[in-house]
PDB file of N, CA and C in Angstrom:
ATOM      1  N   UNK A   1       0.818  -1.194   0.000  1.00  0.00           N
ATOM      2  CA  UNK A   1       0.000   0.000   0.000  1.00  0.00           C
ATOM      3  C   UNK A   1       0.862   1.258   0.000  1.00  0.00           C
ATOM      4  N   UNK A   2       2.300   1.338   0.889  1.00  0.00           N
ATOM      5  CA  UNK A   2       2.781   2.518   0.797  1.00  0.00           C
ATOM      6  C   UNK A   2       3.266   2.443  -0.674  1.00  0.00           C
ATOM      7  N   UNK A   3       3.405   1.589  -1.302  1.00  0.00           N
ATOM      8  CA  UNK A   3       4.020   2.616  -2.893  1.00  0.00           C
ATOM      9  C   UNK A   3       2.523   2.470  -3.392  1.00  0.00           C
ATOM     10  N   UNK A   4       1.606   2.575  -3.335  1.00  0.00           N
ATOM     11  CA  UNK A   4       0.844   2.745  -4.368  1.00  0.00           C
ATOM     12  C   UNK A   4       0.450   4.393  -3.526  1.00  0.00           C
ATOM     13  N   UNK A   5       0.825   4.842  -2.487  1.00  0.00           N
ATOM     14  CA  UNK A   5       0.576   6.364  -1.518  1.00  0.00           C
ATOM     15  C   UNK A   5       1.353   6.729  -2.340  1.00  0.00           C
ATOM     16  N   UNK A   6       2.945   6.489  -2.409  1.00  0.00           N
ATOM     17  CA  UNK A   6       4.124   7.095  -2.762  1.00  0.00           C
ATOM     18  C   UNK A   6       3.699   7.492  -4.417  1.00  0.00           C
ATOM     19  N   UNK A   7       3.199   6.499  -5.497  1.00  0.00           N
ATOM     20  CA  UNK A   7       3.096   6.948  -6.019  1.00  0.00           C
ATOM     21  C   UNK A   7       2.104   7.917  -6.497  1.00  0.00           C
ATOM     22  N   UNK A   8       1.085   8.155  -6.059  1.00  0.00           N
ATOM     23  CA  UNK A   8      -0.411   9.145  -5.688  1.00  0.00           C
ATOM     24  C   UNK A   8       0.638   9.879  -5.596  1.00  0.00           C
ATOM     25  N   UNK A   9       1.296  10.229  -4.499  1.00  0.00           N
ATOM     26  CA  UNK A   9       1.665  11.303  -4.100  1.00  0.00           C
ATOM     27  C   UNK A   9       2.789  12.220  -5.201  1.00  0.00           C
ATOM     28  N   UNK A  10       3.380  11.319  -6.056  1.00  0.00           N
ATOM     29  CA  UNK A  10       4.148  12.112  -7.443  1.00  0.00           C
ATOM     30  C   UNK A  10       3.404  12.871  -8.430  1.00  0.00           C
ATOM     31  N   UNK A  11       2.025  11.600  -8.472  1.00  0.00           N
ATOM     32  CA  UNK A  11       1.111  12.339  -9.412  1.00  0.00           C
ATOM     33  C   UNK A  11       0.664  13.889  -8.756  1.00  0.00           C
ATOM     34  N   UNK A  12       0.631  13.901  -7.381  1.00  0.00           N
ATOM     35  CA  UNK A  12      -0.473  15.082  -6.763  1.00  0.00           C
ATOM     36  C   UNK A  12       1.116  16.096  -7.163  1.00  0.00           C
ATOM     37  N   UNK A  13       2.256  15.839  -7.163  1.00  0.00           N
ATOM     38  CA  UNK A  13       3.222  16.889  -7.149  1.00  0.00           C
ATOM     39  C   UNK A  13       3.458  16.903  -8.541  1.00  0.00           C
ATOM     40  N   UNK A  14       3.638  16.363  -9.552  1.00  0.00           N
ATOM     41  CA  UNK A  14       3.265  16.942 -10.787  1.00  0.00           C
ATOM     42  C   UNK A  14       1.941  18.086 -10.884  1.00  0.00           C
ATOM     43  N   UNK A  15       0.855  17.800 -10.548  1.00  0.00           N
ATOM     44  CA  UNK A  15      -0.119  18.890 -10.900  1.00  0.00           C
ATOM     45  C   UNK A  15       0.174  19.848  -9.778  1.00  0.00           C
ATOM     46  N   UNK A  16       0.634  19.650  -8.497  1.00  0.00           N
ATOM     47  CA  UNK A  16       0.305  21.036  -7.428  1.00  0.00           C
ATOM     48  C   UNK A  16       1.866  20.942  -7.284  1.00  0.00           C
ATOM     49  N   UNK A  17       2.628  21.311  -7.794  1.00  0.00           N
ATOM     50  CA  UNK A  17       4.298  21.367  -7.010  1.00  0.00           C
ATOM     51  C   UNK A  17       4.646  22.293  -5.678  1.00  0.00           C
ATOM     52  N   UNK A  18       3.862  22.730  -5.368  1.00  0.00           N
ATOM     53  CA  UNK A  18       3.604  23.945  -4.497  1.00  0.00           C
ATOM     54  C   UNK A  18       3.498  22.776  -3.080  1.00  0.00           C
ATOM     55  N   UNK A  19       2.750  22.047  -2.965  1.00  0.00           N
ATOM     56  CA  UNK A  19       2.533  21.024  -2.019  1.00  0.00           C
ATOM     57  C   UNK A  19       3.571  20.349  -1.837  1.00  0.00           C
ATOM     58  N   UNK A  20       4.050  20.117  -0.659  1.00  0.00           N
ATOM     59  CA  UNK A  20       4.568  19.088   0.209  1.00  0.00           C
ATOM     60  C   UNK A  20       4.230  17.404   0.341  1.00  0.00           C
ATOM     61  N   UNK A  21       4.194  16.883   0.824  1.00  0.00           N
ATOM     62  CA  UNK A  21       3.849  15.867   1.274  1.00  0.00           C
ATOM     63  C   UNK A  21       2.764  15.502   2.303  1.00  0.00           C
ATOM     64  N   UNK A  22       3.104  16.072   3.122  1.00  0.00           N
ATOM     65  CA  UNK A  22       1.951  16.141   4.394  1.00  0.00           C
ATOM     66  C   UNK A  22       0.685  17.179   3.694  1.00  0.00           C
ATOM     67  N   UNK A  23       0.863  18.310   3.093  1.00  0.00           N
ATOM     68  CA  UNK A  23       0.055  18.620   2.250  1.00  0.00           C
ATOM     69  C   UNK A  23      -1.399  18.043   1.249  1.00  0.00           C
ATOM     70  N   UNK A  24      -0.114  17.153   0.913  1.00  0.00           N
ATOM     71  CA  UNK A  24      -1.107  16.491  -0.103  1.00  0.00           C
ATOM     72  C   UNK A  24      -1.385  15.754   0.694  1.00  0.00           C
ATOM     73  N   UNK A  25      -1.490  14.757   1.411  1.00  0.00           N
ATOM     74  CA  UNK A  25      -2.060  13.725   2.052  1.00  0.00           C
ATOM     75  C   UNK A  25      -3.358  14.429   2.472  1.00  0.00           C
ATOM     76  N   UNK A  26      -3.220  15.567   2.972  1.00  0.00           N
ATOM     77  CA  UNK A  26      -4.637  16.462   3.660  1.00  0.00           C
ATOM     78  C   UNK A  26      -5.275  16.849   2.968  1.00  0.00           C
ATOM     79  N   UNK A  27      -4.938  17.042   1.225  1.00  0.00           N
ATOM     80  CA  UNK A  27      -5.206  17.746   0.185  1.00  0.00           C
ATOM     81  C   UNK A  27      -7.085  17.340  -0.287  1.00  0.00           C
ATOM     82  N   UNK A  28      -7.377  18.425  -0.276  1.00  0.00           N
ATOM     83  CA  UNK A  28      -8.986  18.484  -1.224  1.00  0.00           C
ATOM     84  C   UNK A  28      -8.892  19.484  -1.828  1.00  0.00           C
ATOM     85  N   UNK A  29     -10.345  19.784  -2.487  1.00  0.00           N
ATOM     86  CA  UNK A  29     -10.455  20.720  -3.263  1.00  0.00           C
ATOM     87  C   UNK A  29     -10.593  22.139  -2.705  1.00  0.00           C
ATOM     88  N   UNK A  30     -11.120  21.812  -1.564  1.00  0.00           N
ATOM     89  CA  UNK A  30     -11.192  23.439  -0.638  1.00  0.00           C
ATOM     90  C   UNK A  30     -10.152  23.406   0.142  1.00  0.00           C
ATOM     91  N   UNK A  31      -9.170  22.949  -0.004  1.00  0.00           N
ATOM     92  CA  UNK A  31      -7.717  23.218   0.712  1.00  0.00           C
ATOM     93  C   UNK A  31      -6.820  23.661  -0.050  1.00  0.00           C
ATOM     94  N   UNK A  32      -7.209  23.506  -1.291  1.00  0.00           N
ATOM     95  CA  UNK A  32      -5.433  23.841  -2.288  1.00  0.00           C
ATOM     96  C   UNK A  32      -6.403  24.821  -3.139  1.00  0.00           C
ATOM     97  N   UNK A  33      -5.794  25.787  -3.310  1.00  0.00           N
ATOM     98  CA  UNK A  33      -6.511  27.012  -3.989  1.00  0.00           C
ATOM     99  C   UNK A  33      -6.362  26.916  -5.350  1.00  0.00           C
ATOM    100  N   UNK A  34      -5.152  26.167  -6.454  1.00  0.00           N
ATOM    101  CA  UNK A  34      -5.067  26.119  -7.460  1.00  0.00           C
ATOM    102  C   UNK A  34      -6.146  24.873  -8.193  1.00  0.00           C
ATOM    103  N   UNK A  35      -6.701  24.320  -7.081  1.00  0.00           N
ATOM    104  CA  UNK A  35      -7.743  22.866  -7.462  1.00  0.00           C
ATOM    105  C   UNK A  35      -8.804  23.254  -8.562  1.00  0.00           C
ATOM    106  N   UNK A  36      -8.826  23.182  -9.012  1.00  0.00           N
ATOM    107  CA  UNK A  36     -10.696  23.450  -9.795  1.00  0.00           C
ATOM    108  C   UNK A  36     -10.603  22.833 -10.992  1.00  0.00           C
ATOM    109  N   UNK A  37     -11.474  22.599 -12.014  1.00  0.00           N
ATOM    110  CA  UNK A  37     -11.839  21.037 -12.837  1.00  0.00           C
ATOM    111  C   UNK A  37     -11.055  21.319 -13.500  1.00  0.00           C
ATOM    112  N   UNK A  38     -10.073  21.852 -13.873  1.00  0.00           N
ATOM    113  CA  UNK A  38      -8.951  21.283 -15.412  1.00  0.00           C
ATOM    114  C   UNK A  38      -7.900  20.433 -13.786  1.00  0.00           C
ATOM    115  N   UNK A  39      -7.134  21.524 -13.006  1.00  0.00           N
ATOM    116  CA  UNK A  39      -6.776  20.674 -12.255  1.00  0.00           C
ATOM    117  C   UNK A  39      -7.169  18.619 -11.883  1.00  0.00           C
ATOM    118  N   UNK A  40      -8.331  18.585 -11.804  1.00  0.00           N
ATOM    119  CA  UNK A  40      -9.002  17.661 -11.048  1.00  0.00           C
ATOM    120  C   UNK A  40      -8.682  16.682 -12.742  1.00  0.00           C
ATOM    121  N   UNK A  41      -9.121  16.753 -13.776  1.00  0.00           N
ATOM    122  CA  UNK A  41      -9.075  16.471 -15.318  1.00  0.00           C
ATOM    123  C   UNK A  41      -7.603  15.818 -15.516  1.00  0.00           C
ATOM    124  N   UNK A  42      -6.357  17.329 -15.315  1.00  0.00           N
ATOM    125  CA  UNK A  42      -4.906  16.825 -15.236  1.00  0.00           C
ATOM    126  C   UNK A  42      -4.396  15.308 -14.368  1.00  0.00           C
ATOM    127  N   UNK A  43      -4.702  15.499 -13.176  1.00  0.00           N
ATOM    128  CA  UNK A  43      -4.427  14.934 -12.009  1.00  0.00           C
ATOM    129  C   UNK A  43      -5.354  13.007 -12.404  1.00  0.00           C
ATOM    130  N   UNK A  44      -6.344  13.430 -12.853  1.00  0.00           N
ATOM    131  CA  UNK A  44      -7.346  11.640 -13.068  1.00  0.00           C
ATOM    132  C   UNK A  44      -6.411  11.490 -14.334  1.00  0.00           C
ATOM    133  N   UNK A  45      -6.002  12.315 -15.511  1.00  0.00           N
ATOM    134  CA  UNK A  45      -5.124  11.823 -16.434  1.00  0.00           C
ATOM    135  C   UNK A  45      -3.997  10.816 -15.488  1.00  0.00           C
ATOM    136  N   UNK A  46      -3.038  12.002 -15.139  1.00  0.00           N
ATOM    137  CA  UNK A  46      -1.732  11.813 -14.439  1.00  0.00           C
ATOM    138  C   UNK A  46      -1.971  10.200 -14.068  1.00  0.00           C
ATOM    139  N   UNK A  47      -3.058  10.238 -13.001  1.00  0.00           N
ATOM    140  CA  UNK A  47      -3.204   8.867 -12.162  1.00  0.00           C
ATOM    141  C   UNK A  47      -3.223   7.484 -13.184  1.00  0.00           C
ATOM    142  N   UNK A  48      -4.291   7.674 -13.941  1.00  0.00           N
ATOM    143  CA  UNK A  48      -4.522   7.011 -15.020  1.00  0.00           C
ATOM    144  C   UNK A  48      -2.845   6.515 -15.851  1.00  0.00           C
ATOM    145  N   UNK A  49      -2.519   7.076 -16.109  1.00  0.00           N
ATOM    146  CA  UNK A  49      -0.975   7.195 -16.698  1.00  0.00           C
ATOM    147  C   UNK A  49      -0.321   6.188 -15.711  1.00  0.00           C
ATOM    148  N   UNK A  50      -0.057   6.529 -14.562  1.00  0.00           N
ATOM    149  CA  UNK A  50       0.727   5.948 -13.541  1.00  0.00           C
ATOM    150  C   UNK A  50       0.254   4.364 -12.913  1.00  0.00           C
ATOM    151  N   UNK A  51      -0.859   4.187 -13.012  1.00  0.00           N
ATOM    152  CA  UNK A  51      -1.052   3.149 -12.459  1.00  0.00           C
ATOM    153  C   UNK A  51      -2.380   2.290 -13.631  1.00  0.00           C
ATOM    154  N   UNK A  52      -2.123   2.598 -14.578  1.00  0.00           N
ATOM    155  CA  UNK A  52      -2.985   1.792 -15.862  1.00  0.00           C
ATOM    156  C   UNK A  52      -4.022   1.551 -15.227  1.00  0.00           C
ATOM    157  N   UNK A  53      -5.053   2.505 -14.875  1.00  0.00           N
ATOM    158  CA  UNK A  53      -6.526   2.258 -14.780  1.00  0.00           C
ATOM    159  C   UNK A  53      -7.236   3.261 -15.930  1.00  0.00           C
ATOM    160  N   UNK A  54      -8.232   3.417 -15.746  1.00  0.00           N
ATOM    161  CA  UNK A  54      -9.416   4.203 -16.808  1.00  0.00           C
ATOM    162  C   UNK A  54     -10.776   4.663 -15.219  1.00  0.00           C
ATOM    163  N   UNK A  55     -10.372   5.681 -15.212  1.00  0.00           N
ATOM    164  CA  UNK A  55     -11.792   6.291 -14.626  1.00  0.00           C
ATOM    165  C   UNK A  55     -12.929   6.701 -15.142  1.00  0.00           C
ATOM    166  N   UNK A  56     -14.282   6.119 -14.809  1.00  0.00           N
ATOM    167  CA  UNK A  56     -15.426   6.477 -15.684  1.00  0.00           C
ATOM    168  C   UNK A  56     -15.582   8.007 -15.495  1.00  0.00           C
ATOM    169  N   UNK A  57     -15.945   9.141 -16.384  1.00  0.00           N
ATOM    170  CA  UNK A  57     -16.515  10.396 -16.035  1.00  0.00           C
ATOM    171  C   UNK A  57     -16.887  10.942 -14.637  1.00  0.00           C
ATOM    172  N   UNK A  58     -18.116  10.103 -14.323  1.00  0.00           N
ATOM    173  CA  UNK A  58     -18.494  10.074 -13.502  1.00  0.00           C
ATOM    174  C   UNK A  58     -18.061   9.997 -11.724  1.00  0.00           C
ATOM    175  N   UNK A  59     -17.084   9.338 -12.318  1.00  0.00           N
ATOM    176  CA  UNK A  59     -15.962   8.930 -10.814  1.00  0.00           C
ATOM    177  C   UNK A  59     -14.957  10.337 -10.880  1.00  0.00           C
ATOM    178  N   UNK A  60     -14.689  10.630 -11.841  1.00  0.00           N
ATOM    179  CA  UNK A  60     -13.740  11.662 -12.081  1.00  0.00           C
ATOM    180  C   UNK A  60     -14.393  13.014 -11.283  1.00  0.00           C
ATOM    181  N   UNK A  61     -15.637  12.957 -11.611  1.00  0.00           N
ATOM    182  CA  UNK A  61     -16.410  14.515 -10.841  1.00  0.00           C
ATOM    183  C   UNK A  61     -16.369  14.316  -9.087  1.00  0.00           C
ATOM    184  N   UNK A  62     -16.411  12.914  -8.581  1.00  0.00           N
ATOM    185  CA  UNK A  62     -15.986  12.515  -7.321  1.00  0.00           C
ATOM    186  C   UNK A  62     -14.701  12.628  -6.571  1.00  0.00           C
ATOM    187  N   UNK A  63     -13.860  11.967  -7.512  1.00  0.00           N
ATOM    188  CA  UNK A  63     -12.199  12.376  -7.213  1.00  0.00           C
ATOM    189  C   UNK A  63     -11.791  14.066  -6.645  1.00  0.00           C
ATOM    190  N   UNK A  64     -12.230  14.315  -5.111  1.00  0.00           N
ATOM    191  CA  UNK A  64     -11.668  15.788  -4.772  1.00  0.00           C
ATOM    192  C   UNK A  64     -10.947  15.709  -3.805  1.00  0.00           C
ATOM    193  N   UNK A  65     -10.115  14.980  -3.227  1.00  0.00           N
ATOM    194  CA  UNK A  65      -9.352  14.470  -2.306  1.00  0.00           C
ATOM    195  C   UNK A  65      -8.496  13.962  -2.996  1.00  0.00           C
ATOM    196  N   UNK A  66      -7.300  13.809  -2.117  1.00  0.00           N
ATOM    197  CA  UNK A  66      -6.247  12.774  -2.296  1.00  0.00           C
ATOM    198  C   UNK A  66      -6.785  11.283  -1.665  1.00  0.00           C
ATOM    199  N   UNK A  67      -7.366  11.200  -0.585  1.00  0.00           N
ATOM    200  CA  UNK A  67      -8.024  10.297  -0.046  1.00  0.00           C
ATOM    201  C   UNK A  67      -8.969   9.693  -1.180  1.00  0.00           C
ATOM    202  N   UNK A  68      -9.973  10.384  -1.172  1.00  0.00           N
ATOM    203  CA  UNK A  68     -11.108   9.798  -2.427  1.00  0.00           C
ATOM    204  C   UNK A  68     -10.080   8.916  -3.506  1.00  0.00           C
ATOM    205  N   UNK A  69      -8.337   9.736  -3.933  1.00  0.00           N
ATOM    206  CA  UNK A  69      -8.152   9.035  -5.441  1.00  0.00           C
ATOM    207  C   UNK A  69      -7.069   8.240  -4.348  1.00  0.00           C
ATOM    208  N   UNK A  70      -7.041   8.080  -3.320  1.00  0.00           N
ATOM    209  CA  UNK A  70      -6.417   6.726  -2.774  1.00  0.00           C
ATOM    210  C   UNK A  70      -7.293   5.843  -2.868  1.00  0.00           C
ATOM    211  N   UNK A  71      -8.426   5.682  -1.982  1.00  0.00           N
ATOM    212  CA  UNK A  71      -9.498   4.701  -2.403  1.00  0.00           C
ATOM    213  C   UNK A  71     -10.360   4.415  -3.972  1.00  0.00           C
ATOM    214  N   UNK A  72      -9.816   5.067  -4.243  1.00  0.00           N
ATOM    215  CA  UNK A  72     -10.396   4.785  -5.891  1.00  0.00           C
ATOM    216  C   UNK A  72      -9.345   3.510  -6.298  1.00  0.00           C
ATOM    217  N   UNK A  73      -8.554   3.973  -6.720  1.00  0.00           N
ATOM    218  CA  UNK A  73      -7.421   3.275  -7.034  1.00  0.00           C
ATOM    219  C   UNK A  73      -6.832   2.179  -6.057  1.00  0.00           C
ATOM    220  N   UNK A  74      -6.925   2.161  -4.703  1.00  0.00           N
ATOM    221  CA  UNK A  74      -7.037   1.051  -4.269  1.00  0.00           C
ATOM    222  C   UNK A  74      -8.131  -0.040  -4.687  1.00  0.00           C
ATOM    223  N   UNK A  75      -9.350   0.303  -4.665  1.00  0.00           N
ATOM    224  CA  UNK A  75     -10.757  -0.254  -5.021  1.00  0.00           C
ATOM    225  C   UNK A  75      -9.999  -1.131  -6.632  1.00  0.00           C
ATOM    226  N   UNK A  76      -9.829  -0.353  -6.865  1.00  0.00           N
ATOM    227  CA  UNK A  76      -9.184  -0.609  -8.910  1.00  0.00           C
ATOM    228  C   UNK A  76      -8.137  -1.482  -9.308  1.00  0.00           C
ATOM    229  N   UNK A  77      -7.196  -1.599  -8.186  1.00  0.00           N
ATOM    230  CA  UNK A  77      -6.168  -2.522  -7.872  1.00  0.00           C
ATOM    231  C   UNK A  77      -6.858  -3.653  -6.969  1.00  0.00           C
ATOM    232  N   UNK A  78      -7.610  -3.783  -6.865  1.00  0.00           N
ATOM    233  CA  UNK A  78      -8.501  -4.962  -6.045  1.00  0.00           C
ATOM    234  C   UNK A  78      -7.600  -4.684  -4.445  1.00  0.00           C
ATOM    235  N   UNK A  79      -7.592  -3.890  -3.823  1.00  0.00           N
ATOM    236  CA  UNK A  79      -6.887  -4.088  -2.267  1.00  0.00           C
ATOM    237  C   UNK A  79      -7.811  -3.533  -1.368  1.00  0.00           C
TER     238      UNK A  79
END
C-alpha cells in the first residue's frame, strides 16, 4: 500500500508542485486554492498514466481528495 501512496503522491506533485507531502495527504479541493476542474481532469489523467486504470466520467467529478483518489485506485487494484 505505501508505494501505491508514494506513487499518488508524485502524481499530486506533478499537478500542485507547491505542495509538500503532508500537504497532499490532507489535500482536497477546498484546501489547495489552485484545485478546480482542469486541475481535477490533469491529475485523473496523471493517475490514469501511472497506475494503468481508466476512470469512468463520472468517478472523475468525485475524485476531490487525495483520499477519495487513494481509495479509488485502491478499489481498482482490487486491495
Amino acid at each position: 500500500m505505501a508505494d501505491i501512496q508514494d506513487r499518488l503522491i508524485q502524481c499530486f506533485q506533478a499537478v500542485f508542485p507547491e505542495l509538500n507531502e503532508s500537504d497532499i495527504k490532507r489535500a482536497d479541493v477546498d484546501r489547495v486554492g489552485p484545485w478546480d476542474s482542469m486541475a481535477t481532469v490533469t491529475l485523473a489523467a496523471t493517475v490514469e498514466e501511472e497506475f494503468g486504470i481508466q476512470f469512468d466520467p463520472t468517478e472523475v467529478e468525485e475524485l476531490t481528495s487525495y483520499k477519495q483518489f487513494l481509495q479509488c485506485i485502491e478499489q481498482k487494484a482490487g486491495k
